[in-house]
C-alpha atoms as a PDB file:
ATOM      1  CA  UNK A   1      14.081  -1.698   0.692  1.00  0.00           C
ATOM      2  CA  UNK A   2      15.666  -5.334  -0.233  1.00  0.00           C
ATOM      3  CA  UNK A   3      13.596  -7.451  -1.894  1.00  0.00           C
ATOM      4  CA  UNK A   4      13.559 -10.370  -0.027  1.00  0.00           C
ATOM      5  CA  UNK A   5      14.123 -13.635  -1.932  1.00  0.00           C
ATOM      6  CA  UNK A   6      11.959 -16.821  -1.056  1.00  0.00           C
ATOM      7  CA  UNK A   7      12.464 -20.476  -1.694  1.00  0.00           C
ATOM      8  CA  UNK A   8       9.485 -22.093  -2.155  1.00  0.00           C
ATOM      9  CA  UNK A   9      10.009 -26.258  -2.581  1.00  0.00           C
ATOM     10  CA  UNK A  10       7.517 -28.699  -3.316  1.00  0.00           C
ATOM     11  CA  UNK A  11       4.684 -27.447  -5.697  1.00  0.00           C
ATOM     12  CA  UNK A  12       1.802 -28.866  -4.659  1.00  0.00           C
ATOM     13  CA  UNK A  13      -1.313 -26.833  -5.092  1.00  0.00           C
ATOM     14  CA  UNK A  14      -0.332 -25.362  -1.504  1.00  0.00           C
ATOM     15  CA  UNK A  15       3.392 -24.341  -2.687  1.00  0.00           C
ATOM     16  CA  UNK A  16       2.139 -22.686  -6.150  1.00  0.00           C
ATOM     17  CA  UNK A  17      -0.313 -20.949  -4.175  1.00  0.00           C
ATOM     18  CA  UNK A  18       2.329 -19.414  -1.998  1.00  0.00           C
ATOM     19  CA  UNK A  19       5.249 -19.200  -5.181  1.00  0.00           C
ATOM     20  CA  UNK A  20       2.255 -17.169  -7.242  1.00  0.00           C
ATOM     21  CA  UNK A  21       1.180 -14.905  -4.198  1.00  0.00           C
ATOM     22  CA  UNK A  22       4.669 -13.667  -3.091  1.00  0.00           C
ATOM     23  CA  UNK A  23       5.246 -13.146  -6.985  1.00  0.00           C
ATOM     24  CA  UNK A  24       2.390 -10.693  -7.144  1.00  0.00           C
ATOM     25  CA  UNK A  25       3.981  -8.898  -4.229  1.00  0.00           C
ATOM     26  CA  UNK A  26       7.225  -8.438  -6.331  1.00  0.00           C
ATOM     27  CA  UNK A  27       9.792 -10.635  -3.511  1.00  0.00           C
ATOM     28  CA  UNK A  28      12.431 -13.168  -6.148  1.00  0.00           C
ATOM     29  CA  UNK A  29      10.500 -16.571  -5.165  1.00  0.00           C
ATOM     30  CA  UNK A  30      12.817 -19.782  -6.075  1.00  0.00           C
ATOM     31  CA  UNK A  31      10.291 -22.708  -6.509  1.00  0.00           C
ATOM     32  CA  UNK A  32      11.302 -26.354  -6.538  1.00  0.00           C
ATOM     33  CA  UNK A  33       9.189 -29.294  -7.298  1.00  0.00           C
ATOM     34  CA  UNK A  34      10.456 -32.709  -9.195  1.00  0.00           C
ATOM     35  CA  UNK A  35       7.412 -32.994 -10.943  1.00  0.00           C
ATOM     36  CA  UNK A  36       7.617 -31.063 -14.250  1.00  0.00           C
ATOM     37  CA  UNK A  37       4.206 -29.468 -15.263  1.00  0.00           C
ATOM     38  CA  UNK A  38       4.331 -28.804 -11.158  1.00  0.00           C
ATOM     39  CA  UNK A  39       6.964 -26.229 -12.191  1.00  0.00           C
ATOM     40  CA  UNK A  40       5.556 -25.546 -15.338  1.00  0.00           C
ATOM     41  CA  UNK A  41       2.584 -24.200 -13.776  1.00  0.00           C
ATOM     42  CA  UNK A  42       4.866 -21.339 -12.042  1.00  0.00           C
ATOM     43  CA  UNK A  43       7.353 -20.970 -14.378  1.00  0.00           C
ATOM     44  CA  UNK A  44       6.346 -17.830 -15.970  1.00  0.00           C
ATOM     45  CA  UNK A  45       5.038 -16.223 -12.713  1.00  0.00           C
ATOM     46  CA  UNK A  46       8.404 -17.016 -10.295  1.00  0.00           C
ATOM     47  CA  UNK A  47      12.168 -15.543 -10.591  1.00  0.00           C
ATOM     48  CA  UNK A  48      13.590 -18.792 -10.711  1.00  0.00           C
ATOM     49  CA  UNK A  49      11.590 -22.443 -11.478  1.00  0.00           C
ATOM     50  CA  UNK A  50      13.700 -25.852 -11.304  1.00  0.00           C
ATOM     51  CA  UNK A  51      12.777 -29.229 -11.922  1.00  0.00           C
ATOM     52  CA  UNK A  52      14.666 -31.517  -8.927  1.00  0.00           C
ATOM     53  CA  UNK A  53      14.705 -33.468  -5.621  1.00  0.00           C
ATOM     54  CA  UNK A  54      14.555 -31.141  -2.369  1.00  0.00           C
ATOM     55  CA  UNK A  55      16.566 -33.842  -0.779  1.00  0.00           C
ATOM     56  CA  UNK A  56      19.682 -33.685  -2.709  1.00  0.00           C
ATOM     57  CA  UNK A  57      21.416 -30.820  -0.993  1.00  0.00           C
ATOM     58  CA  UNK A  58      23.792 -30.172  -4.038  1.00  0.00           C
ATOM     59  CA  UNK A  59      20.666 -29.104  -6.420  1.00  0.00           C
ATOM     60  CA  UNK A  60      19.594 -27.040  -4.038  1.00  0.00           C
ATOM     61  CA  UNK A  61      23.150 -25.349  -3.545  1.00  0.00           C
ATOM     62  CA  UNK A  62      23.479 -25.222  -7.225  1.00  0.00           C
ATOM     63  CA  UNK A  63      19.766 -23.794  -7.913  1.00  0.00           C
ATOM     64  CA  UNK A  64      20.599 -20.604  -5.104  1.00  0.00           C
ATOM     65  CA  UNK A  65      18.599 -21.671  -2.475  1.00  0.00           C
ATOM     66  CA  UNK A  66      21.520 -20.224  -0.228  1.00  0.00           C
ATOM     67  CA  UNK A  67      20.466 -16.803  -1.331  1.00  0.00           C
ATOM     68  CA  UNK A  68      17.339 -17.096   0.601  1.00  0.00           C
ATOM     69  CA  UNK A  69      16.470 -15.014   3.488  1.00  0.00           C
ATOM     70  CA  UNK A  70      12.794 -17.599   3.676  1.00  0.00           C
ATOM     71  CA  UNK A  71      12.309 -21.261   2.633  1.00  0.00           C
ATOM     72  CA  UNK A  72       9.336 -22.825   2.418  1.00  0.00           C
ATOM     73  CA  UNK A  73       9.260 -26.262   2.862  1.00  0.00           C
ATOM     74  CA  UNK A  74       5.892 -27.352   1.185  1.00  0.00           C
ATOM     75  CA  UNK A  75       5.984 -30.851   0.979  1.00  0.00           C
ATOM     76  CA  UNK A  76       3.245 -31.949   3.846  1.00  0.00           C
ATOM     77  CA  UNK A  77       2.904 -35.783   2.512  1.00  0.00           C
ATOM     78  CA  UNK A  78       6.196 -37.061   2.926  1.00  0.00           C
ATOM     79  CA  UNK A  79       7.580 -36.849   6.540  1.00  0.00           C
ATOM     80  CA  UNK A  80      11.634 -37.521   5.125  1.00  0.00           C
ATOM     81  CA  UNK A  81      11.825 -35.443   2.412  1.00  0.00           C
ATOM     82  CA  UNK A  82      10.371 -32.842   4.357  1.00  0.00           C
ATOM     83  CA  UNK A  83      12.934 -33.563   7.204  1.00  0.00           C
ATOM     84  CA  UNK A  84      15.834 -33.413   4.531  1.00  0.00           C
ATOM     85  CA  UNK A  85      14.679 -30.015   2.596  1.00  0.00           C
ATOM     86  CA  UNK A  86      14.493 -28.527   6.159  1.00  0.00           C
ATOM     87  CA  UNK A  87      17.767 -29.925   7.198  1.00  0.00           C
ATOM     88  CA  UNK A  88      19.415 -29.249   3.396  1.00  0.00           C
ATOM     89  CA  UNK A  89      18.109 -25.445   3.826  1.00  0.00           C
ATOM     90  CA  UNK A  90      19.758 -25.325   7.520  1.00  0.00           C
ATOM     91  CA  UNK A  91      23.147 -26.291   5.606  1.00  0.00           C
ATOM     92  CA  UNK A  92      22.939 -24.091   3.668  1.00  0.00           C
ATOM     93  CA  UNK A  93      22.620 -20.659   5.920  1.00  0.00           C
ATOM     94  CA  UNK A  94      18.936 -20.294   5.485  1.00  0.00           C
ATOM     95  CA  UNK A  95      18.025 -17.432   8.205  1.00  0.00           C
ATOM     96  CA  UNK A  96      14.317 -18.635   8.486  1.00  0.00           C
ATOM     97  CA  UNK A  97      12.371 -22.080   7.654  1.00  0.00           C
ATOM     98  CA  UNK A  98       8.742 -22.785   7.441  1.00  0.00           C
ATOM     99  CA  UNK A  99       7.272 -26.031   6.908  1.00  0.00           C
ATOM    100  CA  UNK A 100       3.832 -28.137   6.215  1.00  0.00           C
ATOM    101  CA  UNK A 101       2.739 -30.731   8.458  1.00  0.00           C
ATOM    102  CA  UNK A 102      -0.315 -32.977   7.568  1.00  0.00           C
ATOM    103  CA  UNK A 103      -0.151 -34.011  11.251  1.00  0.00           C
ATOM    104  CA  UNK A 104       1.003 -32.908  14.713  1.00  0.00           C
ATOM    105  CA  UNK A 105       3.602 -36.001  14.542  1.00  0.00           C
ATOM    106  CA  UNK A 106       5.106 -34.360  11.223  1.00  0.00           C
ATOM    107  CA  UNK A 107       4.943 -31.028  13.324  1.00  0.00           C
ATOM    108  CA  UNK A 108       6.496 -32.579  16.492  1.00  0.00           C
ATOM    109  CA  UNK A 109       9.732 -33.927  13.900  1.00  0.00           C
ATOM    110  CA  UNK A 110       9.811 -30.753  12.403  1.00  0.00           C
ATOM    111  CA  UNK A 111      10.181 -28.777  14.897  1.00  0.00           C
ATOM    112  CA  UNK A 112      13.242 -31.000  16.464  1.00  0.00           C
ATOM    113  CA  UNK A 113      14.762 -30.530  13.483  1.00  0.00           C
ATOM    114  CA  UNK A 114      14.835 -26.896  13.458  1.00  0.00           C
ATOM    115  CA  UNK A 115      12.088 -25.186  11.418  1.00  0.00           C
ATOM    116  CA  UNK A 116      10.941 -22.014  13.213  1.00  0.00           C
ATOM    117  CA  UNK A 117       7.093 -22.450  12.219  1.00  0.00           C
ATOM    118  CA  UNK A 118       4.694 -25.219  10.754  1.00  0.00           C
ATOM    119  CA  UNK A 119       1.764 -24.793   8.616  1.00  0.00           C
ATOM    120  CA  UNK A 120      -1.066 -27.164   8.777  1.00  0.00           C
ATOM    121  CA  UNK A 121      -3.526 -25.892   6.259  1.00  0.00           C
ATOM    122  CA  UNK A 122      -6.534 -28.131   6.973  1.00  0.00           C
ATOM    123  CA  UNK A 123      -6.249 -27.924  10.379  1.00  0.00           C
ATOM    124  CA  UNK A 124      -5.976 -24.225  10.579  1.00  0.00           C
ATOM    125  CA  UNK A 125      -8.589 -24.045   7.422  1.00  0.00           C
ATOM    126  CA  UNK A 126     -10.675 -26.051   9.831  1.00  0.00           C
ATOM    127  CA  UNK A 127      -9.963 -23.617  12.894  1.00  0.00           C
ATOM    128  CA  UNK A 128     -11.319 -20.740  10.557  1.00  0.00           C
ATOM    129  CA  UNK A 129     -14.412 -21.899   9.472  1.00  0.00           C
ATOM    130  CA  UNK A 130     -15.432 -23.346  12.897  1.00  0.00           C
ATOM    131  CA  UNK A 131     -14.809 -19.720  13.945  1.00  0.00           C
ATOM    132  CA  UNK A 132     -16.824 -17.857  11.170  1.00  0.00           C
ATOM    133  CA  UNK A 133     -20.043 -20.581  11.849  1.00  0.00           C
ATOM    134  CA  UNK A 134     -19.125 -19.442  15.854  1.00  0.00           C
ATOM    135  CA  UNK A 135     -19.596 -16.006  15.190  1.00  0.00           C
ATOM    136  CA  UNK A 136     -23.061 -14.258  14.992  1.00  0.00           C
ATOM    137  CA  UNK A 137     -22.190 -10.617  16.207  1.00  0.00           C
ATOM    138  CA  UNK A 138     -18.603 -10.083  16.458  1.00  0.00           C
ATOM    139  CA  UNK A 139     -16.275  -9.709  12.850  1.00  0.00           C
ATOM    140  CA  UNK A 140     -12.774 -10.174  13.554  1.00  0.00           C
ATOM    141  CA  UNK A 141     -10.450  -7.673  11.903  1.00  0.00           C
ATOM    142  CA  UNK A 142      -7.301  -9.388  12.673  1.00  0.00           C
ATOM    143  CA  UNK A 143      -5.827 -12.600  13.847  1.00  0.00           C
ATOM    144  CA  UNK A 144      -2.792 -11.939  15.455  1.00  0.00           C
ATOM    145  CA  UNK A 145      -1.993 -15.320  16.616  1.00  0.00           C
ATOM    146  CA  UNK A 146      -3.813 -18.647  16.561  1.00  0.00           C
ATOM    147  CA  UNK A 147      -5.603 -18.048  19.868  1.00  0.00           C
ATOM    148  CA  UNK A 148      -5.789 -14.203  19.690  1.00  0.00           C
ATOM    149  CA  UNK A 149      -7.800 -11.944  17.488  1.00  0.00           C
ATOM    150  CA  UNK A 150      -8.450  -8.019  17.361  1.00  0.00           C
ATOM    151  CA  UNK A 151     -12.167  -7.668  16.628  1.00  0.00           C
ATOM    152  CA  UNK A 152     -15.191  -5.394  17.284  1.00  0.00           C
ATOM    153  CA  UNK A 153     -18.862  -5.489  17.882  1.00  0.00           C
ATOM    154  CA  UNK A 154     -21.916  -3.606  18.497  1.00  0.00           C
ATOM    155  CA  UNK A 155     -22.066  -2.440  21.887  1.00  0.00           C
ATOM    156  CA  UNK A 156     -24.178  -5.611  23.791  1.00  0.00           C
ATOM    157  CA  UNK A 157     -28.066  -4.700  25.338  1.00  0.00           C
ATOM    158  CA  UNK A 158     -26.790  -6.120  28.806  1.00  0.00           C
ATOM    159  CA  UNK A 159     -23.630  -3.871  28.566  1.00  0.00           C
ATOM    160  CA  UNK A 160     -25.161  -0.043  27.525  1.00  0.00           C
ATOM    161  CA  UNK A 161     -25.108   2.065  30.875  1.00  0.00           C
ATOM    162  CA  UNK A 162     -23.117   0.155  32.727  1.00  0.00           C
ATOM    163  CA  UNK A 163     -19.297   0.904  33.091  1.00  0.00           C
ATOM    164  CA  UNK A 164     -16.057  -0.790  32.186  1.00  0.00           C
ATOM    165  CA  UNK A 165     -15.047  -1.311  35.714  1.00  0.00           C
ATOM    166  CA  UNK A 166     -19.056  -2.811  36.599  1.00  0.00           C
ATOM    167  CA  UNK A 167     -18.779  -4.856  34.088  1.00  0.00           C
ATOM    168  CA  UNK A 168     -14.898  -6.660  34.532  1.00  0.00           C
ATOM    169  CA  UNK A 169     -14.678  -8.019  30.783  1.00  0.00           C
ATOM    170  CA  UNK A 170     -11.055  -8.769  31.270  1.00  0.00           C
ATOM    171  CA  UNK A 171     -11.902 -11.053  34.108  1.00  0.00           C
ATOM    172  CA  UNK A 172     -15.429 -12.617  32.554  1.00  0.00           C
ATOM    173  CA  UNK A 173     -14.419 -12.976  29.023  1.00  0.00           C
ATOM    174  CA  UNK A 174     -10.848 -12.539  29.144  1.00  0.00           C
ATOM    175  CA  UNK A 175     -11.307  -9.248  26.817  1.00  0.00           C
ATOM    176  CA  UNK A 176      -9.186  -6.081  26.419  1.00  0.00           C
ATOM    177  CA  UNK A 177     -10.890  -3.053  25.490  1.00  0.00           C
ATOM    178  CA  UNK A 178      -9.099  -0.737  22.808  1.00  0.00           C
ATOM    179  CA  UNK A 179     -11.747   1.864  22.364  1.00  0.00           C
ATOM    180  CA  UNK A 180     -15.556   2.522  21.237  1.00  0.00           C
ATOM    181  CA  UNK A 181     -16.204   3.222  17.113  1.00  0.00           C
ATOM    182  CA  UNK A 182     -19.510   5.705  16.662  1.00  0.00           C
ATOM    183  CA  UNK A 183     -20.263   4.023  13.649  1.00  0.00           C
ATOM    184  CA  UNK A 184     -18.634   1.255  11.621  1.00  0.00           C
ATOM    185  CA  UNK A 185     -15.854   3.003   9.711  1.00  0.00           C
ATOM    186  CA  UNK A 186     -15.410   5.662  11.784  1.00  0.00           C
ATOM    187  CA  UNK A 187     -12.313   6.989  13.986  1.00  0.00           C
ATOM    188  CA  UNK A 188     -12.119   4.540  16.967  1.00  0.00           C
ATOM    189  CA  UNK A 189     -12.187   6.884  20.868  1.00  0.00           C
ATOM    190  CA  UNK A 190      -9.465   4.640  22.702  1.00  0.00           C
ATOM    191  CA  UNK A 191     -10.333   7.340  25.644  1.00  0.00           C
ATOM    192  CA  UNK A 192     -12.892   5.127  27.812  1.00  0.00           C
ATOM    193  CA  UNK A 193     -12.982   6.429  31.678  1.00  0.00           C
ATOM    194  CA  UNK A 194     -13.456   2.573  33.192  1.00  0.00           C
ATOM    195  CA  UNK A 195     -16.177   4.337  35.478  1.00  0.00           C
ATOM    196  CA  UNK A 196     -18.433   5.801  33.104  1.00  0.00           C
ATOM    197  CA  UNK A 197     -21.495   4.198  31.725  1.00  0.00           C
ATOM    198  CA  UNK A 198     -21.142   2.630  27.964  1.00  0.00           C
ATOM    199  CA  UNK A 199     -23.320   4.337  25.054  1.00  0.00           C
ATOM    200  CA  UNK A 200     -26.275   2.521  23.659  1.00  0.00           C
ATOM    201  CA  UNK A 201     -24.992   2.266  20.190  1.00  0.00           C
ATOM    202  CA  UNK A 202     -21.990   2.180  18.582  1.00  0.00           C
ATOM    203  CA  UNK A 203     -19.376  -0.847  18.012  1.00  0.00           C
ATOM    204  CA  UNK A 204     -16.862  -2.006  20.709  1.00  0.00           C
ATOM    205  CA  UNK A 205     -12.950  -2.638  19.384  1.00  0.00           C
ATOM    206  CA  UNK A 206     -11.025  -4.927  21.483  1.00  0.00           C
ATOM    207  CA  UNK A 207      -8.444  -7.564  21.592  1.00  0.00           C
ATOM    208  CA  UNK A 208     -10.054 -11.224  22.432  1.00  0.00           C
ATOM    209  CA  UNK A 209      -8.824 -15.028  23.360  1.00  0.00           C
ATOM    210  CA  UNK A 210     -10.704 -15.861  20.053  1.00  0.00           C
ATOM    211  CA  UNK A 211     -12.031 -19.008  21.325  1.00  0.00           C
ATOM    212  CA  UNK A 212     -13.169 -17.719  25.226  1.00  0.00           C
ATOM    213  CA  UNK A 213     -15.056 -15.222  23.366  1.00  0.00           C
ATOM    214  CA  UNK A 214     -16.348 -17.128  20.456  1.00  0.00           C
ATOM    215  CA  UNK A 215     -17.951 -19.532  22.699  1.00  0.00           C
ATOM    216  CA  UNK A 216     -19.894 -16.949  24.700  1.00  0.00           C
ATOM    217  CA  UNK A 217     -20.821 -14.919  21.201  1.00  0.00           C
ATOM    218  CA  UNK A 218     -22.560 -18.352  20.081  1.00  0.00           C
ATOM    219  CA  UNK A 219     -24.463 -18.679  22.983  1.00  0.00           C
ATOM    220  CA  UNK A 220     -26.158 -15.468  22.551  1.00  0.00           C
ATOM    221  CA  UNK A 221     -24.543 -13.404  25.497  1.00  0.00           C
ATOM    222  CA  UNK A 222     -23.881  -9.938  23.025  1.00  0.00           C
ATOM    223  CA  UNK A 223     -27.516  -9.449  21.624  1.00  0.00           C
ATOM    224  CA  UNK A 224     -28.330  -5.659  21.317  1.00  0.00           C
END
């Protein structure tokens, strides 16, 4: 398989996060800052390190950034030189852009510009923890987008005996059912008739509107 070769510019402590993370994974990371003990600090972990402006599009020509199949445009404080490294990396033939916003204005110009995603670490650090103080019974297993998570629980009191089709989760809680887990760490049964009663025990898999469900899990409507 290609290893896929990332530019990561601006070093913050959110950019040599990323630059030393994707370096673990073995993918050629590029990483730009114009502060030099910024690039210092990833020097010996990255494929390539360069101390220069993410605005001058002929550094970044010159430094590869062409090469890229990903840039990451990690710069959240500065609106314009965020603007420029995503339009600079556009120039240049990058296939796929990624940027930080510190607000949804930055996210708004971003996205006008051309980046296909934003990351807004607070806020989305924010979304996460609200979510793990939401949660008393269910443990999410996956987020698959910002509003939708694969999880499982223990199989509710008010649910065991009653069937799929008596109790309309889709329609109540806006839940999808992907099968019923014996134990936890066991093989999950994704063979449910909708019109048979639920078991007492075991743990519920299913695919939720994380924040629908959330709500209803911190008002205590899943005790066992």
């Amino acid at each position: 398989m290609k290893v896929q070769t990332i530019g990561v510019l601006g070093l913050g402590v959110f950019g040599q996060t990323i630059a030393r993370e994707l370096s673990r994974y073995e993918y050629d990371v590029i990483a730009v800052d114009y502060k030099p003990d910024h690039v210092q600090a990833v020097a010996d972990k990255v494929t390539h390190a360069a101390i220069g402006d993410l605005t001058d599009y002929e550094f970044l020509k010159d430094i590869g950034i062409e090469q890229c199949d990903l840039a990451i445009v990690a710069t959240g404080g500065n609106l314009e030189s965020a603007v420029l490294g995503v339009v600079n990396c556009k120039k240049l033939g990058v296939p796929q852009i990624i940027s930080k916003a510190r607000s949804t204005t930055f996210e708004e110009v971003l996205y006008e510009v051309g980046v296909d995603a934003v990351i807004s670490p607070e806020r989305d650090s924010g979304i996460r923890l609200a979510s793990k103080i939401l949660r008393n019974k269910i443990d999410e297993v996956l987020r698959l987008d910002p509003d939708t998570s694969l999880i499982e629980f223990f199989v509710p009191k008010e649910w065991a005996g009653k069937s799929l089709l008596e109790l309309d989760l889709r329609k109540k809680y806006d839940l999808n059912i992907i099968g019923i887990r014996p134990e936890k760490g066991e093989p999950i049964n994704s063979l449910i008739p909708v019109d048979e009663p639920l078991p007492t025990d075991g743990l519920i898999v299913a695919i939720a509107t994380s924040h629908v469900f959330e709500k209803f899990d911190y008002l205590g409507y899943f005790d066992r």
